[in-house]
Protein backbone atom coordinates (compact mmCIF):
# COMPACT_ATOMS: atom_id res chain seq x y z
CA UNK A 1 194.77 12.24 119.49
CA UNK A 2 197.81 11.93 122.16
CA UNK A 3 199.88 14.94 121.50
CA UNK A 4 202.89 12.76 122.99
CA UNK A 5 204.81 13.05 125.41
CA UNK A 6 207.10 16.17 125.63
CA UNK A 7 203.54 17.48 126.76
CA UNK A 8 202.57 15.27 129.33
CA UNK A 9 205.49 13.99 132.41
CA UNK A 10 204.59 10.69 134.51
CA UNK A 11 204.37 10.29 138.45
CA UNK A 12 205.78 7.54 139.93
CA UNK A 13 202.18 5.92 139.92
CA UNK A 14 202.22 6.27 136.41
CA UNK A 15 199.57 8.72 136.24
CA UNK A 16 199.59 11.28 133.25
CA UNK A 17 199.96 14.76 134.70
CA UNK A 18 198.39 17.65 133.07
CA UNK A 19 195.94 16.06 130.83
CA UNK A 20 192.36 16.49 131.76
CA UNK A 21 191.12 13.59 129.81
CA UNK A 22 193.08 11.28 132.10
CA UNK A 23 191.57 11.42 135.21
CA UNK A 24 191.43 9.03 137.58
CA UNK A 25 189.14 6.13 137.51
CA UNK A 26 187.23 3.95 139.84
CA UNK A 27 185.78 0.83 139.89
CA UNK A 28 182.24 0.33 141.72
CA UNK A 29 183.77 -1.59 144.39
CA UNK A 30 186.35 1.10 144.68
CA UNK A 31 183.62 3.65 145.17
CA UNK A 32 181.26 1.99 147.36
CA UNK A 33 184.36 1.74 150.15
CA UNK A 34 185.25 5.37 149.03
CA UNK A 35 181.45 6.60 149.85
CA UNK A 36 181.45 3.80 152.49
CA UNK A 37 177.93 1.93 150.92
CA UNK A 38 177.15 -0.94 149.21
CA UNK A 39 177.96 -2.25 146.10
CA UNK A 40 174.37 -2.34 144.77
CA UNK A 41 173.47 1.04 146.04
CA UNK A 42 176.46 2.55 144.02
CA UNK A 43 175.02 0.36 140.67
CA UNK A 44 171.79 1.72 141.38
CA UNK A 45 173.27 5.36 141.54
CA UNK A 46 174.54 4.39 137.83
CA UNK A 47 171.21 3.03 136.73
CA UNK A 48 168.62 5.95 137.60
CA UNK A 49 171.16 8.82 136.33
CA UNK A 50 173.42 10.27 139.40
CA UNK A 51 176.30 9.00 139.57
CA UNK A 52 178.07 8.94 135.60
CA UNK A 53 180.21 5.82 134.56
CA UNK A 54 181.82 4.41 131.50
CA UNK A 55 181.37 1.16 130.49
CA UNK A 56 184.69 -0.36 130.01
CA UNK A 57 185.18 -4.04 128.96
CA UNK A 58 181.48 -5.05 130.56
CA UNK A 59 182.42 -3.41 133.93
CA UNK A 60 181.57 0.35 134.58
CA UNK A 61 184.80 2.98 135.31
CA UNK A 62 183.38 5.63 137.39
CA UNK A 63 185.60 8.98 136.68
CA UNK A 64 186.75 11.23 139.83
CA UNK A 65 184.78 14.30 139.12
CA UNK A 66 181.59 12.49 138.86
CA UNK A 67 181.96 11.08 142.41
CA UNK A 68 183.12 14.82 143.49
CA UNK A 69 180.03 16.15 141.28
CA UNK A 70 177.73 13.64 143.33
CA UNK A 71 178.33 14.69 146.44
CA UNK A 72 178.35 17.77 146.06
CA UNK A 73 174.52 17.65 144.55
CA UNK A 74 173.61 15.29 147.48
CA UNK A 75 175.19 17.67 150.15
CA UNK A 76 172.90 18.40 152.85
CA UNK A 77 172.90 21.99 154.27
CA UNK A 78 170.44 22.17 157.26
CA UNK A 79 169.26 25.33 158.72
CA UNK A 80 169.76 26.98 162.26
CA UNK A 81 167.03 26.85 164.55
């Protein structure tokens, strides 16, 4: 339930501020130019499990924090020699 808006104050993008449950979302093609890959490969991502999307209106909305929590697991950290 929206617990209106005394709460919650608007940016000039018209993004809620302060409300976790409103964070920003991305559209595949939006996140394969972010991560700088293909469209497929980011659809793929979604289909085997890494990469967590909502299906919105037959198209999938990919939140922030999943695209933050993905690279982060796919960091590579490579030893000294």
């Amino acid at each position: 339930m929206y617990p209106g808006p005394a709460k919650y104050r608007l940016e000039r993008s018209n993004t809620i501020i302060g409300n976790p449950l409103m964070e920003q979302l991305y559209t595949v093609q939006e996140v394969s130019n972010i991560l700088k890959v293909g469209y497929r490969s980011v659809l793929q991502q979604i289909n085997t499990g890494k990469l967590s999307a909502y299906l919105v209106a037959h198209s999938y909305r990919i939140p922030e924090s999943s695209v933050m929590k993905y690279l982060d697991t796919n960091k590579v950290i490579r030893a000294a020699k």
